[in-house]
N, C-alpha and C. Protein backbone atom coordinates (compact mmCIF):
# COMPACT_ATOMS: atom_id res chain seq x y z
N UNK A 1 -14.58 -20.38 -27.73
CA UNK A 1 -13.93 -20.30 -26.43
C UNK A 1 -13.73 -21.70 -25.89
N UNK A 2 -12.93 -21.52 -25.06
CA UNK A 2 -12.43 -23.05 -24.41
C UNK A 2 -13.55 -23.55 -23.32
N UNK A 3 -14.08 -23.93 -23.31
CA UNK A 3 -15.76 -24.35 -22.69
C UNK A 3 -15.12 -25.22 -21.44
N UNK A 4 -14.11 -25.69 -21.53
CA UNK A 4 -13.83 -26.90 -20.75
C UNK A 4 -13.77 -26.33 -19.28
N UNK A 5 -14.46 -27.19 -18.23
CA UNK A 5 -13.79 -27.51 -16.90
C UNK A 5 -12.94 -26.77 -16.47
N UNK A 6 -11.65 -27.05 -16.89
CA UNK A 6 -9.97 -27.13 -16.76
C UNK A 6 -9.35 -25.63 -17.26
N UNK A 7 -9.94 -25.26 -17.90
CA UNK A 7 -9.93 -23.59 -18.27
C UNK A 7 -10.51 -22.78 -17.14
N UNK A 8 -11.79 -23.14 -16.93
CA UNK A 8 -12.86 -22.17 -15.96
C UNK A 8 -12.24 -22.75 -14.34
N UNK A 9 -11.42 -23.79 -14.01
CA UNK A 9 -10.93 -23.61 -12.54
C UNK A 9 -9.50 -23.13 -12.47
N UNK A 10 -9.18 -22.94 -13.84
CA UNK A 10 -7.69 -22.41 -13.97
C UNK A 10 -8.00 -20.51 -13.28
N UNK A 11 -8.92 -20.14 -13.80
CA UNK A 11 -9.21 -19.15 -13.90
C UNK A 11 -10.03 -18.46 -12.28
N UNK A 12 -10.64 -19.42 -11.69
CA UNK A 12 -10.92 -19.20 -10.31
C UNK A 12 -10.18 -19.61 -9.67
N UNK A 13 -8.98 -20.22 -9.61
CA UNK A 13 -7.94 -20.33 -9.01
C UNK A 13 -6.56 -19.52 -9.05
N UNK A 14 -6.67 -18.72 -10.08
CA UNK A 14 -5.94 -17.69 -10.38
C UNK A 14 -6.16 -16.20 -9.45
N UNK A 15 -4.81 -16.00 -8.56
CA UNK A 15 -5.19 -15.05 -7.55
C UNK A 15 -5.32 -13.81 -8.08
N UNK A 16 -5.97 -12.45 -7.69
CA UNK A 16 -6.19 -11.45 -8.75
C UNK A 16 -5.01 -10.40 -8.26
N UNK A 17 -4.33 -10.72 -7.34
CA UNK A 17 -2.95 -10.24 -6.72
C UNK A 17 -1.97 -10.44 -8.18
N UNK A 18 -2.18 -11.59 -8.41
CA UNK A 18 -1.40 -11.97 -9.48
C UNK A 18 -1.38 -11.26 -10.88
N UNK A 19 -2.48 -10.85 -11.36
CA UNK A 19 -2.96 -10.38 -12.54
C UNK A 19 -3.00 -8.74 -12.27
N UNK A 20 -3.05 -8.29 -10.87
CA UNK A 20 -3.40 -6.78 -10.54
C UNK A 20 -1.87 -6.09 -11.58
N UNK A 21 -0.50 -6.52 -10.85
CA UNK A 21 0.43 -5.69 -11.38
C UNK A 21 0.09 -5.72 -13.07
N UNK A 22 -0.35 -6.65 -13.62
CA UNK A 22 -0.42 -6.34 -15.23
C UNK A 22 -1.82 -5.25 -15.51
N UNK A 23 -2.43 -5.61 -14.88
CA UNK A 23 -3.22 -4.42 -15.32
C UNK A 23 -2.81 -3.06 -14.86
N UNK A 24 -2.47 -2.96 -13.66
CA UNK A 24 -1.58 -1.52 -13.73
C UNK A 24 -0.91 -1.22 -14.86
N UNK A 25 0.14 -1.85 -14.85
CA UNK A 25 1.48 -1.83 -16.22
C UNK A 25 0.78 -1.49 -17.56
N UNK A 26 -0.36 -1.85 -17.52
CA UNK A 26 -1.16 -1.94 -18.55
C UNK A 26 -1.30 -0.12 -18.94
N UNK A 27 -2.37 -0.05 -18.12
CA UNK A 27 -3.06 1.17 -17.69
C UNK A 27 -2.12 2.39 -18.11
N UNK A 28 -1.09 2.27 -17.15
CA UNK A 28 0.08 3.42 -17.05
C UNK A 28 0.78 3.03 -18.01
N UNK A 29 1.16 2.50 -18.56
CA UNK A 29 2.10 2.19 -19.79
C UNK A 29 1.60 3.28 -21.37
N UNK A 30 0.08 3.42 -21.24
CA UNK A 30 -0.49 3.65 -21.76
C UNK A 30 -1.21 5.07 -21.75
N UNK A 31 -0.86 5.84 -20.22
CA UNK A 31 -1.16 6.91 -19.29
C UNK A 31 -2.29 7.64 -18.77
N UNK A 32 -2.87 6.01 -18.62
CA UNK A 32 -3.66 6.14 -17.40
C UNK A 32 -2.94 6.14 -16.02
N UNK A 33 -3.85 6.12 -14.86
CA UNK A 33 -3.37 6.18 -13.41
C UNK A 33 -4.14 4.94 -13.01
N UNK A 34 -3.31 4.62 -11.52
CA UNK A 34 -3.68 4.01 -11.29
C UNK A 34 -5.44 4.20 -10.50
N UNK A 35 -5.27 5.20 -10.27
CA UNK A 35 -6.70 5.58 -9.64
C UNK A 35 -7.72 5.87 -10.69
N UNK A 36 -7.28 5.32 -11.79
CA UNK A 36 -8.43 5.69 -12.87
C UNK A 36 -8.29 3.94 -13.01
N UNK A 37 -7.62 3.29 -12.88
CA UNK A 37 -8.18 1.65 -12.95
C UNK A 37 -8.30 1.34 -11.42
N UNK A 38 -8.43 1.71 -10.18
CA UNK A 38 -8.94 1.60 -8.82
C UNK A 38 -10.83 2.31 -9.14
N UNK A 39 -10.94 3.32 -9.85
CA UNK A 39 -12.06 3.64 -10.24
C UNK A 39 -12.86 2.64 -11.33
N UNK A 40 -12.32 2.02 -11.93
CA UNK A 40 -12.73 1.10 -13.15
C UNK A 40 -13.21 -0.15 -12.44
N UNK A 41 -12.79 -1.03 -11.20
CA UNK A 41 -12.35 -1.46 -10.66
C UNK A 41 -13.74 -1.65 -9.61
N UNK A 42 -13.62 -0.51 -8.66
CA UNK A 42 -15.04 -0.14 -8.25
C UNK A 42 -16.16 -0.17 -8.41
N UNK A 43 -15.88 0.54 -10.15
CA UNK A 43 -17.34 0.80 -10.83
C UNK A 43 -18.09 -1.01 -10.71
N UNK A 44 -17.13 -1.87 -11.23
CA UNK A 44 -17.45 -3.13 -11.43
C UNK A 44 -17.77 -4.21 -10.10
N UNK A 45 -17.42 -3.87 -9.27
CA UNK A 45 -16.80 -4.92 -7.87
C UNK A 45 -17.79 -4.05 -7.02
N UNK A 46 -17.41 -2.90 -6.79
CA UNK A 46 -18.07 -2.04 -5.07
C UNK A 46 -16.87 -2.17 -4.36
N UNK A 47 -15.61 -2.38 -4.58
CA UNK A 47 -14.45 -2.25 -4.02
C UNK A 47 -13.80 -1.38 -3.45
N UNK A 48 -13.96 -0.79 -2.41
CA UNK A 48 -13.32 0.76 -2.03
C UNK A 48 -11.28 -0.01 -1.98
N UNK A 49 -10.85 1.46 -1.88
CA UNK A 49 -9.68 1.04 -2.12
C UNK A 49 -8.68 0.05 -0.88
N UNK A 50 -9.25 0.63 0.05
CA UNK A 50 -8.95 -0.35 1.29
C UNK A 50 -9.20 -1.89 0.82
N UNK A 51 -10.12 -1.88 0.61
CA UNK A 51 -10.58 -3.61 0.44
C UNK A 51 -10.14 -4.01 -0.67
N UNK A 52 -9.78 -3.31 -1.68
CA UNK A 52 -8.92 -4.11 -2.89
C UNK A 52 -7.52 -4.36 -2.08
N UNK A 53 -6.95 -3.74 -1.21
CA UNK A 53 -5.81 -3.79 -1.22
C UNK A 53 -5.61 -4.88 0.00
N UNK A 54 -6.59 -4.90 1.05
CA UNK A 54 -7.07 -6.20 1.27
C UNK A 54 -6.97 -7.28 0.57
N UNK A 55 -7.58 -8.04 -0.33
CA UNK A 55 -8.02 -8.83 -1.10
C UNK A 55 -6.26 -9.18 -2.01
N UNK A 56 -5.42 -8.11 -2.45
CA UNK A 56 -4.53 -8.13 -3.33
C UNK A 56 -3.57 -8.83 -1.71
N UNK A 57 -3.62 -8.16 -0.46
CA UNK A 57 -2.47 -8.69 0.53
C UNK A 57 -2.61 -10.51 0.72
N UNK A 58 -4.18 -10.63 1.25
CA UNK A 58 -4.76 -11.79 1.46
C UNK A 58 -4.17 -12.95 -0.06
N UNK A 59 -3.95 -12.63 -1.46
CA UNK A 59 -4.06 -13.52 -2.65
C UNK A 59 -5.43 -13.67 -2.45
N UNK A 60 -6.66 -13.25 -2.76
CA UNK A 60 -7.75 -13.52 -2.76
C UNK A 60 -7.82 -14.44 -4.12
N UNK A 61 -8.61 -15.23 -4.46
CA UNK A 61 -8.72 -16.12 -6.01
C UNK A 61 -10.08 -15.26 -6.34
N UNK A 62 -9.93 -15.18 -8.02
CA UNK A 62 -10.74 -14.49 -8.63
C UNK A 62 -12.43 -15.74 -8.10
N UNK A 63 -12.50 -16.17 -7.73
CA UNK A 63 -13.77 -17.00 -6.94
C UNK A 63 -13.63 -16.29 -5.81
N UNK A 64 -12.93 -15.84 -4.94
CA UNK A 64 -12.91 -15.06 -3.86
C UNK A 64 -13.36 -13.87 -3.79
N UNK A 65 -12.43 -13.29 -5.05
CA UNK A 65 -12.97 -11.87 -5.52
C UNK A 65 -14.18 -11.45 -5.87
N UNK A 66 -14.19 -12.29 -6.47
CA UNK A 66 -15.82 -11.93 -7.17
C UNK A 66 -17.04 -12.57 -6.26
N UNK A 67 -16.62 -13.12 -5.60
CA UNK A 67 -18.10 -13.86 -4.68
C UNK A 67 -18.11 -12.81 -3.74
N UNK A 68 -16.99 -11.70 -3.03
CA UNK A 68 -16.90 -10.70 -2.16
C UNK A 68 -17.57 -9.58 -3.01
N UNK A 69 -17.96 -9.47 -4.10
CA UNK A 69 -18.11 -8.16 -5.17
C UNK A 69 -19.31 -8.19 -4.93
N UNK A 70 -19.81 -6.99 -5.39
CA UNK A 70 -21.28 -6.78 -5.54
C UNK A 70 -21.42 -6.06 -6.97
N UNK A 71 -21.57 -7.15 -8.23
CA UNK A 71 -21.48 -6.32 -9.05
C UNK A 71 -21.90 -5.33 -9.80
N UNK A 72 -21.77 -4.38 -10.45
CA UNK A 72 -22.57 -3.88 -11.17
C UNK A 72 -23.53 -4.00 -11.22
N UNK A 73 -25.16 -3.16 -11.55
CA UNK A 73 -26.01 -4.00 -12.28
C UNK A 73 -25.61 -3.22 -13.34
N UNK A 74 -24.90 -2.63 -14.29
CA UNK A 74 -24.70 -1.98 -15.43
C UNK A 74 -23.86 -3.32 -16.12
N UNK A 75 -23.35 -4.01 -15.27
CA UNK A 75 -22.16 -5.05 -16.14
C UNK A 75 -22.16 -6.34 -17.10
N UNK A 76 -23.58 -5.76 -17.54
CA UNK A 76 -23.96 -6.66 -18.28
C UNK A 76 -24.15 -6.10 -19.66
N UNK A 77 -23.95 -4.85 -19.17
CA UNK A 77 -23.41 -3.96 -20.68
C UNK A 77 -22.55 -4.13 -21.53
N UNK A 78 -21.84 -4.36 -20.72
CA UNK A 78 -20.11 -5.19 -21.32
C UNK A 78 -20.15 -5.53 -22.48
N UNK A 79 -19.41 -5.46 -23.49
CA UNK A 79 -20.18 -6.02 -24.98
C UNK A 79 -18.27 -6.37 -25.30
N UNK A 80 -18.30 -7.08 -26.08
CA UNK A 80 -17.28 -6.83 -27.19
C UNK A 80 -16.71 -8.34 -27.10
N UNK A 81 -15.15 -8.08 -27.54
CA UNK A 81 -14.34 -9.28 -27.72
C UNK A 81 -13.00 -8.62 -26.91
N UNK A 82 -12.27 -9.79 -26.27
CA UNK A 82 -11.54 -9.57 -25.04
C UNK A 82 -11.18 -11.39 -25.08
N UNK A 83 -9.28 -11.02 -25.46
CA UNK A 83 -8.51 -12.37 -25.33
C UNK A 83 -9.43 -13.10 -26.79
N UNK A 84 -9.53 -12.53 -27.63
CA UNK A 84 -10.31 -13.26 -28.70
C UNK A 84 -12.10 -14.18 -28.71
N UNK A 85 -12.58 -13.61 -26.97
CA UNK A 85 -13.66 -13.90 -26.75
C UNK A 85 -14.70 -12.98 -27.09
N UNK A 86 -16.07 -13.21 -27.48
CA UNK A 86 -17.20 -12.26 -27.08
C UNK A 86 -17.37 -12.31 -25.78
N UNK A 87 -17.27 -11.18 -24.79
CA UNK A 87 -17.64 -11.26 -23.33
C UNK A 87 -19.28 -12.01 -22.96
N UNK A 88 -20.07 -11.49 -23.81
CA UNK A 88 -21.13 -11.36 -23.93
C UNK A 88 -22.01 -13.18 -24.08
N UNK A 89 -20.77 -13.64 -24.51
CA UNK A 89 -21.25 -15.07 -24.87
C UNK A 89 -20.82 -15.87 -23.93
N UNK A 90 -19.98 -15.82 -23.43
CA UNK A 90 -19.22 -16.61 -22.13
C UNK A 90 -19.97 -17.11 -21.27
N UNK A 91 -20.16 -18.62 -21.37
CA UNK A 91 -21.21 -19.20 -20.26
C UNK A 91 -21.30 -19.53 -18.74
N UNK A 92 -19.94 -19.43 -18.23
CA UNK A 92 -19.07 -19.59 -17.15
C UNK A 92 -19.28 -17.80 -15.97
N UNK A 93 -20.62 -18.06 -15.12
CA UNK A 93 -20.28 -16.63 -14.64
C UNK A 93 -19.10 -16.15 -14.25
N UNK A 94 -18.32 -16.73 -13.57
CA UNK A 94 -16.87 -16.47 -12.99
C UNK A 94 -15.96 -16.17 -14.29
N UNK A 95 -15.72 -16.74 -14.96
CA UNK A 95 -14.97 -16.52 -16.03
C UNK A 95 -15.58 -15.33 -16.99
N UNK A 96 -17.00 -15.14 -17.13
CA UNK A 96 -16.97 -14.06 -17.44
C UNK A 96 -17.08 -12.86 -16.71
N UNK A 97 -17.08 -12.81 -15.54
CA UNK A 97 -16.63 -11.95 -14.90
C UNK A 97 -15.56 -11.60 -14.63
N UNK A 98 -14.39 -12.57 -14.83
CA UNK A 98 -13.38 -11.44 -14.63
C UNK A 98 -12.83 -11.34 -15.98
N UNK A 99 -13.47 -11.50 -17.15
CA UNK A 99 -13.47 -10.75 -18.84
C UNK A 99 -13.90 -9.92 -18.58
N UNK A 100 -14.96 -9.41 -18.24
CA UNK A 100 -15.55 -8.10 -17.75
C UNK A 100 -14.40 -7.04 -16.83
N UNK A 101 -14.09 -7.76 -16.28
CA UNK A 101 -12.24 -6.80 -15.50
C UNK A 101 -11.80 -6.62 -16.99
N UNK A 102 -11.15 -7.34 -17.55
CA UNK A 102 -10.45 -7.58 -18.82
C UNK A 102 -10.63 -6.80 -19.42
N UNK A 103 -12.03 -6.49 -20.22
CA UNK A 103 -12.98 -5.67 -20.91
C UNK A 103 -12.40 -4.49 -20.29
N UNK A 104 -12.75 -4.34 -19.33
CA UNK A 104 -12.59 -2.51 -19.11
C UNK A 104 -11.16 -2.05 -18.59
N UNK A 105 -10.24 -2.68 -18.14
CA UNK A 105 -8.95 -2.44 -18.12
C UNK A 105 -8.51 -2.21 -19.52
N UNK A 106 -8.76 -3.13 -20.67
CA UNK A 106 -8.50 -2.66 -21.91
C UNK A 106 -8.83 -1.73 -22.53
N UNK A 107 -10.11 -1.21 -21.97
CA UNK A 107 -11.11 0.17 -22.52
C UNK A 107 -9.99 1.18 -21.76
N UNK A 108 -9.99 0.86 -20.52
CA UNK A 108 -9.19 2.31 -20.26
C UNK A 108 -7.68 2.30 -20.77
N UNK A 109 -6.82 0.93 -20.76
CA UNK A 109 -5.39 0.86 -21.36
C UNK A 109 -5.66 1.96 -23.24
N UNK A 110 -6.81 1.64 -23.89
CA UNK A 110 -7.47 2.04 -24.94
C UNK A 110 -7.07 3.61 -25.57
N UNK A 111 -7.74 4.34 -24.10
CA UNK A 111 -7.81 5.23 -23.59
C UNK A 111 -9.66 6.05 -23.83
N UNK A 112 -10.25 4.80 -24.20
CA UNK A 112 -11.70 5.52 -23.91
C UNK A 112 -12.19 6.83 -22.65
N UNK A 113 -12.72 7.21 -23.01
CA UNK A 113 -13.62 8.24 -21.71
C UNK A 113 -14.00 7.20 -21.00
N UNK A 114 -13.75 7.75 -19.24
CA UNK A 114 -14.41 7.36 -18.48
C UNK A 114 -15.73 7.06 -18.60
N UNK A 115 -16.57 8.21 -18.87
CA UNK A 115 -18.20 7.84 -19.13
C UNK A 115 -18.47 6.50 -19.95
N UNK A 116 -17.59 6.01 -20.69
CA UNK A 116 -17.92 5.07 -21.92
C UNK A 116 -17.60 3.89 -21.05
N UNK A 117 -16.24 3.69 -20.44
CA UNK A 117 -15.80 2.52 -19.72
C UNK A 117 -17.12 2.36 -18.71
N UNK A 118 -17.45 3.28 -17.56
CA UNK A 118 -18.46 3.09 -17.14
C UNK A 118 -20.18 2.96 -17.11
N UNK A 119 -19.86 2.96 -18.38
CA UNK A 119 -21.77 2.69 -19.01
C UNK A 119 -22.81 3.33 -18.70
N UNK A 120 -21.76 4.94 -18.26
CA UNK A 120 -22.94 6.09 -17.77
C UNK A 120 -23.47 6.84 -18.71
């Protein structure tokens, strides 16, 4: 993985307004809903839907986002490879936290069971 600096502020400076429409597109392209990645979403953050949509009006930066989150304690379950990374290895909390978004938007684009995306 790209370890550098210049990667990991690219990435907290990146608004999650920005990245939201692709993960929809994602999701539904694929036929999920969107309330099954607003649920994915949740599971990870504590985000009710008001306050994502908050956060998406505001351009919140994924440093914004995630310092407002309360995450998981399951989200460290997260396992795999995502963008050619192991999530799991990623030394950068911010950056791997929003691989962990990544991670499970792809599980559900996938079309895994809910139970599996959510580590119940």
């Amino acid at each position: 993985m790209d370890n550098s600096n210049s990667h990991d502020q690219r990435i907290a400076a990146m608004t999650f307004a920005s990245v939201y429409p692709s993960y929809l597109a994602k999701v539904e392209r694929k036929g999920r809903t969107k309330e099954e990645l607003h649920q994915v979403i949740h599971w990870l953050t504590g985000f009710s839907d008001a306050k994502l949509l908050e956060l998406i009006a505001e351009k919140a930066t994924f440093e914004t986002f995630f310092q407002k989150a309360k995450l998981n304690p399951n989200a460290g379950l997260i396992t795999g490879v995502i963008c050619g990374y192991r999530v799991e290895d990623i030394e950068n909390p911010l950056t791997q936290k929003v691989r962990y978004l990544d991670k499970l938007v792809d599980e559900l684009a996938k079309g895994k069971k809910m139970e599996k995306i959510l580590r119940s």
